[in-house]
C-alpha atoms as a PDB file:
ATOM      1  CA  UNK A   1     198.341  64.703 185.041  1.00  0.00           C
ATOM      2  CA  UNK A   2     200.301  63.696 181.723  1.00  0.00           C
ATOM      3  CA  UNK A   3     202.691  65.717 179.639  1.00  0.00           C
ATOM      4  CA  UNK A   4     200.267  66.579 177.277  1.00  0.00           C
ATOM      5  CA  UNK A   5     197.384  68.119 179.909  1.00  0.00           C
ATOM      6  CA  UNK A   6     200.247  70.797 180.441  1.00  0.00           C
ATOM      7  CA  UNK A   7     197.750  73.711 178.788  1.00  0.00           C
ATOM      8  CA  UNK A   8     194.943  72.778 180.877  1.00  0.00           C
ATOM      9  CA  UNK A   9     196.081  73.004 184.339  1.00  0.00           C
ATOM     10  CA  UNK A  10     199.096  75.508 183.578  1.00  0.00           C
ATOM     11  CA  UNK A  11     198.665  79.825 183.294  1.00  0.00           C
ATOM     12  CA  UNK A  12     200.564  81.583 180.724  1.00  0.00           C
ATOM     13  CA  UNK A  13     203.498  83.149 182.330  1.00  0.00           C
ATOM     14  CA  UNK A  14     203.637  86.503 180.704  1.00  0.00           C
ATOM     15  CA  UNK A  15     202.018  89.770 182.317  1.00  0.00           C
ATOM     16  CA  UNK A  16     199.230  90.797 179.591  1.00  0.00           C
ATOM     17  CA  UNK A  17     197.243  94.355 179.896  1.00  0.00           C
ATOM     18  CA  UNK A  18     194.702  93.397 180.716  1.00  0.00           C
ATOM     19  CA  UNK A  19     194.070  90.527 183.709  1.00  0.00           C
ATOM     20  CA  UNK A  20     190.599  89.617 185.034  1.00  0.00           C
ATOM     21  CA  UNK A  21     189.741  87.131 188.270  1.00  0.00           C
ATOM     22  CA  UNK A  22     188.703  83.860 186.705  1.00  0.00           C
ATOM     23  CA  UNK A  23     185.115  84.616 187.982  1.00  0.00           C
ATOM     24  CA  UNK A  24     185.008  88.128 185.994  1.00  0.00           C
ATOM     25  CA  UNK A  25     185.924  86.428 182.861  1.00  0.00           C
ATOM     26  CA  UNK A  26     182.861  83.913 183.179  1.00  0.00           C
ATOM     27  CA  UNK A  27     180.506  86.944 184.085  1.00  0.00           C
ATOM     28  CA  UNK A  28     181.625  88.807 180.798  1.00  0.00           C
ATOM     29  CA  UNK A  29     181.892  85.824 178.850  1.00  0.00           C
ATOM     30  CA  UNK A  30     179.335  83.167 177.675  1.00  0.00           C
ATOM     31  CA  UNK A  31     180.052  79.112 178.590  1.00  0.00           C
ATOM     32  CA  UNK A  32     181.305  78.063 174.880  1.00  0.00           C
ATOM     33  CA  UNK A  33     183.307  81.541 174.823  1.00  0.00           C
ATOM     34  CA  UNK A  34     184.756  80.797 177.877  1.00  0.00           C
ATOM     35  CA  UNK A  35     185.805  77.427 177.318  1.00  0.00           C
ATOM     36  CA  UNK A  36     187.648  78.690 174.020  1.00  0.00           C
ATOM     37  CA  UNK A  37     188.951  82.015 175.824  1.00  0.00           C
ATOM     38  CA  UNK A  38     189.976  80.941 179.048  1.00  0.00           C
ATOM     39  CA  UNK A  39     190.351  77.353 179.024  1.00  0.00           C
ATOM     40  CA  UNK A  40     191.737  76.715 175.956  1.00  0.00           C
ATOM     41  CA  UNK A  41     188.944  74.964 174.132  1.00  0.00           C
ATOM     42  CA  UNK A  42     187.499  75.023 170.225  1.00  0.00           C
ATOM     43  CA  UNK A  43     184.456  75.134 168.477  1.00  0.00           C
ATOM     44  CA  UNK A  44     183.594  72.232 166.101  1.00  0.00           C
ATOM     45  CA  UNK A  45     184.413  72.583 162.888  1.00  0.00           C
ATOM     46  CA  UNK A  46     182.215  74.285 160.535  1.00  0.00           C
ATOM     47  CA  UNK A  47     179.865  75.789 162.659  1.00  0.00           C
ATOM     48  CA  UNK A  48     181.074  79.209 164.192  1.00  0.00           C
ATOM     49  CA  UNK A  49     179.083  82.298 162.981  1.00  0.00           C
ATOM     50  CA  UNK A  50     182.557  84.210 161.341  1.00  0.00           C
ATOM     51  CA  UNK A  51     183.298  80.650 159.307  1.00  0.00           C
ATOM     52  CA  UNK A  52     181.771  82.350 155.888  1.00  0.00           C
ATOM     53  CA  UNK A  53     181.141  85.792 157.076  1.00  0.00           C
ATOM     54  CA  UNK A  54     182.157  87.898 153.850  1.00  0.00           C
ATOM     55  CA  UNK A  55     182.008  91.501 155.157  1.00  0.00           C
ATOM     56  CA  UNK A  56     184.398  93.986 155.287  1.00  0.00           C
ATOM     57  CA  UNK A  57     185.536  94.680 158.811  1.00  0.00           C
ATOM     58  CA  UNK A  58     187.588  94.034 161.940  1.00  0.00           C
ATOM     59  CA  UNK A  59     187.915  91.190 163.981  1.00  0.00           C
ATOM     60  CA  UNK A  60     188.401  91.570 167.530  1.00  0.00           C
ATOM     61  CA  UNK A  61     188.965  89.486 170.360  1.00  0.00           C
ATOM     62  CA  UNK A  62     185.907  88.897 172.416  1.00  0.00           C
ATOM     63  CA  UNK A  63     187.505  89.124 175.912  1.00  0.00           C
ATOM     64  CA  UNK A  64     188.891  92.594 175.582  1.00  0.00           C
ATOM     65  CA  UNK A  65     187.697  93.974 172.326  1.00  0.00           C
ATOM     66  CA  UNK A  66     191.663  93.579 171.108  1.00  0.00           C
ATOM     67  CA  UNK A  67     191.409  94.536 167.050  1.00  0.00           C
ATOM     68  CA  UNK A  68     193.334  91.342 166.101  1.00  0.00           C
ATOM     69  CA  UNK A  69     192.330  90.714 162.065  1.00  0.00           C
ATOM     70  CA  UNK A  70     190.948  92.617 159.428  1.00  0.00           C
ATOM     71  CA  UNK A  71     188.480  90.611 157.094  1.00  0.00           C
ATOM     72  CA  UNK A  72     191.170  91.680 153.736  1.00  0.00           C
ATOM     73  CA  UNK A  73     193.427  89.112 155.354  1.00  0.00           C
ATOM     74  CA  UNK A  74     190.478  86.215 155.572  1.00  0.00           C
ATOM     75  CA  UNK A  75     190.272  83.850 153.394  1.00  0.00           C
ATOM     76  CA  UNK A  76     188.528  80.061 152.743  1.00  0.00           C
ATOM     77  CA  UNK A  77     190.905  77.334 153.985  1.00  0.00           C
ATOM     78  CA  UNK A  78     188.119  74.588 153.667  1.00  0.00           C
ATOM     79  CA  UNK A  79     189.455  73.695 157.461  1.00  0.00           C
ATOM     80  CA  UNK A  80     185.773  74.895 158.918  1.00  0.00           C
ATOM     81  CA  UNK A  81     186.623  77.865 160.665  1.00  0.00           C
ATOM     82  CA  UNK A  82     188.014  81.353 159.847  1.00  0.00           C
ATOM     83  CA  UNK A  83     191.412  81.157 158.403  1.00  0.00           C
ATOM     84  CA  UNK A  84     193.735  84.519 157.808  1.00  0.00           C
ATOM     85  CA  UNK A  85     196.953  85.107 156.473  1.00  0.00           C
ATOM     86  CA  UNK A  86     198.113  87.774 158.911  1.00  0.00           C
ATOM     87  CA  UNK A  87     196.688  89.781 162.202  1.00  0.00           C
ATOM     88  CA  UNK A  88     196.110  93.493 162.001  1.00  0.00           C
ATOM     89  CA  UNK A  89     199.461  94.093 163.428  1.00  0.00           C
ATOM     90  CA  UNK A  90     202.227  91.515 164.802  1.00  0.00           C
ATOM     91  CA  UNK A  91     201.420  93.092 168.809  1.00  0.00           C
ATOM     92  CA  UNK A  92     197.823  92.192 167.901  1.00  0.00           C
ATOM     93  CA  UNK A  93     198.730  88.483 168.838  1.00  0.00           C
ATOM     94  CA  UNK A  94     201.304  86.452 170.977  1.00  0.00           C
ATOM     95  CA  UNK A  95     202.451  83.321 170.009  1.00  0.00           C
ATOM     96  CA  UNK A  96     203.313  80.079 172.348  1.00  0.00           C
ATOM     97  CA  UNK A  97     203.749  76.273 171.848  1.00  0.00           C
ATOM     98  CA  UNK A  98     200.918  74.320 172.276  1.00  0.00           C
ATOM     99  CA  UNK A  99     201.747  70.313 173.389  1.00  0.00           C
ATOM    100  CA  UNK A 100     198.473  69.233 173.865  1.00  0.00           C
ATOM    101  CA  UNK A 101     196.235  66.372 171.958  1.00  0.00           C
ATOM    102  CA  UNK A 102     199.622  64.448 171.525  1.00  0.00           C
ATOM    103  CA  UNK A 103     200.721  67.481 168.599  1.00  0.00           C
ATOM    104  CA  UNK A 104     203.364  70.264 168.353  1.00  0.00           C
ATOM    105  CA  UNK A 105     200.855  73.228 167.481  1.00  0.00           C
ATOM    106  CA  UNK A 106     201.727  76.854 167.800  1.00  0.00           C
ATOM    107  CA  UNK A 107     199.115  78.780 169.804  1.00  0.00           C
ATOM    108  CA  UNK A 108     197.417  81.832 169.215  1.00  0.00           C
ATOM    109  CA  UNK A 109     196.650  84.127 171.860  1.00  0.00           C
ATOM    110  CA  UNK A 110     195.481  88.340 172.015  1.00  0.00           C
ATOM    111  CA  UNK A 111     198.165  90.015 172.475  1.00  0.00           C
ATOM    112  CA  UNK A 112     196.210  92.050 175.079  1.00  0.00           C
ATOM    113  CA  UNK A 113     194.183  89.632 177.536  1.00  0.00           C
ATOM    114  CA  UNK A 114     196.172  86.253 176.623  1.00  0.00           C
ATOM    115  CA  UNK A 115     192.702  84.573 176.005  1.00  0.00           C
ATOM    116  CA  UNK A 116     193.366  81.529 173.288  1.00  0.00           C
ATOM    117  CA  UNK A 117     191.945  82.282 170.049  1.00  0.00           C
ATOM    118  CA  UNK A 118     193.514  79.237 168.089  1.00  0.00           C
ATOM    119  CA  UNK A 119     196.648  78.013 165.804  1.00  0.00           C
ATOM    120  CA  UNK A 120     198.982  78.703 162.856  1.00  0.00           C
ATOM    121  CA  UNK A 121     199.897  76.399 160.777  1.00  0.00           C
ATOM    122  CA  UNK A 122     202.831  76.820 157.932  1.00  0.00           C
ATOM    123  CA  UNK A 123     200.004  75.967 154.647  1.00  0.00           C
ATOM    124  CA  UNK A 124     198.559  78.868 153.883  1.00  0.00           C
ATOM    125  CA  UNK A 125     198.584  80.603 150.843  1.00  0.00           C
ATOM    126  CA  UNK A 126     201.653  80.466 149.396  1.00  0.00           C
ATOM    127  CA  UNK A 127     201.646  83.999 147.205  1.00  0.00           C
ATOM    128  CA  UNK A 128     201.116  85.846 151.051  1.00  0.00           C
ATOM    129  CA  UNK A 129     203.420  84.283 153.305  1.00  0.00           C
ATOM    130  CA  UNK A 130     202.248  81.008 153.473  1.00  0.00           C
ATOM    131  CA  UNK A 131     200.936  81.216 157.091  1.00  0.00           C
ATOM    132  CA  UNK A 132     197.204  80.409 158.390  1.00  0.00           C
ATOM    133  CA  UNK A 133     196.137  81.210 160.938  1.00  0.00           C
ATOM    134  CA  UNK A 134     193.115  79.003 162.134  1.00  0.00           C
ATOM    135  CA  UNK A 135     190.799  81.007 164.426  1.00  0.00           C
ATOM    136  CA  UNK A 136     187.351  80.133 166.796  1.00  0.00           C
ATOM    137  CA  UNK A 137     184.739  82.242 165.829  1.00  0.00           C
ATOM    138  CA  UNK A 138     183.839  81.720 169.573  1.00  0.00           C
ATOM    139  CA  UNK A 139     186.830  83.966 170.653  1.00  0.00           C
ATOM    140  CA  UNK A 140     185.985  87.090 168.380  1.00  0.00           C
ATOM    141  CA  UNK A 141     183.388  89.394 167.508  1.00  0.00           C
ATOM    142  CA  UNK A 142     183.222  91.434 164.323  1.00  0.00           C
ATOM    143  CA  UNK A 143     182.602  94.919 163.982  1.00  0.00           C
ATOM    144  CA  UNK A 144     181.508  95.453 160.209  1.00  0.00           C
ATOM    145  CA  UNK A 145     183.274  98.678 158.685  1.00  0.00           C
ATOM    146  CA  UNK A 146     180.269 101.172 158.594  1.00  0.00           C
ATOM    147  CA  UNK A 147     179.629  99.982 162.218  1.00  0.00           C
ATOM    148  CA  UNK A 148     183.090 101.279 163.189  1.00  0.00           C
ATOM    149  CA  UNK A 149     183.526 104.381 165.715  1.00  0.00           C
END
C-alpha cells in the first residue's frame, strides 16, 4: 500500500450519527452509489442525473437522507457535475483532507453518516465566497420543493 491509497483502505475516525455494518450500506445502497458513498469513488464527469437539474429543492445525501444543499446555492461550474457555493447549514457537511490520486483535495463528507459526497475547491464564484463545492450526483437524491413533507 502507498501513501496515496491512504483513503481506500483507512475509516474515518470520527463517531457520525448514524453508523451502518458495511453489508447494510450495500443492501440500502446501489453498486455506483456505493462505490461513491462508502468507498470513496466518483461518477464520470458529465453524466450524473443532478448535473443540470434546474428545480427548486433540497439536496440530500443518499445514505441517510442528510438535507445537505439547497438548489439556490447550485450553480454551473462547467466541471460536469453539480457545483454549489455553500451547504444548507455548515453541520450539514464535515470536511477532511483527501491525499489520494497524487493531489491535496479537501473532502466532502455528510455530516451525519460520513459517506463521501465529493470536494471543495477555492474557485468558485467570487461575489459568494468563492468556494465550490464539487458534488456526485451518485451520493444525493433531490426532493423537489412541492414534493417536500
Amino acid at each position: 500500500m502507498g501513501i496515496f491509497d491512504r483513503n481506500k483502505s483507512k475509516k474515518d475516525p470520527k463517531a457520525y450519527p448514524v453508523q451502518k455494518p458495511e453489508e447494510e450500506w450495500q443492501e440500502i445502497l446501489d453498486p455506483h452509489s456505493y462505490h461513491v458513498l462508502r468507498e470513496k469513488g466518483t461518477e464520470r464527469p458529465f453524466t450524473g442525473q443532478y448535473y443540470l437539474n434546474k428545480d427548486t429543492g433540497i439536496y440530500e445525501c443518499k445514505a441517510c437522507g442528510n438535507e445537505i444543499f439547497h438548489s439556490s446555492k447550485k450553480y454551473d461550474s462547467g466541471c460536469g457535475w453539480p457545483s454549489f457555493t455553500e451547504p444548507i447549514r455548515p453541520e450539514a457537511i464535515d470536511v477532511q483532507m483527501d491525499y489520494s490520486h497524487f493531489m491535496i483535495r479537501e473532502e466532502i463528507l455528510c455530516g451525519n453518516c460520513g459517506g463521501h459526497l465529493g470536494h471543495r475547491f477555492p474557485d468558485g464564484p467570487k461575489d459568494q465566497g468563492g468556494i465550490r463545492y464539487c458534488i456526485n450526483s451518485v451520493s444525493m437524491d433531490f426532493k423537489k420543493e412541492d414534493e417536500k413533507a
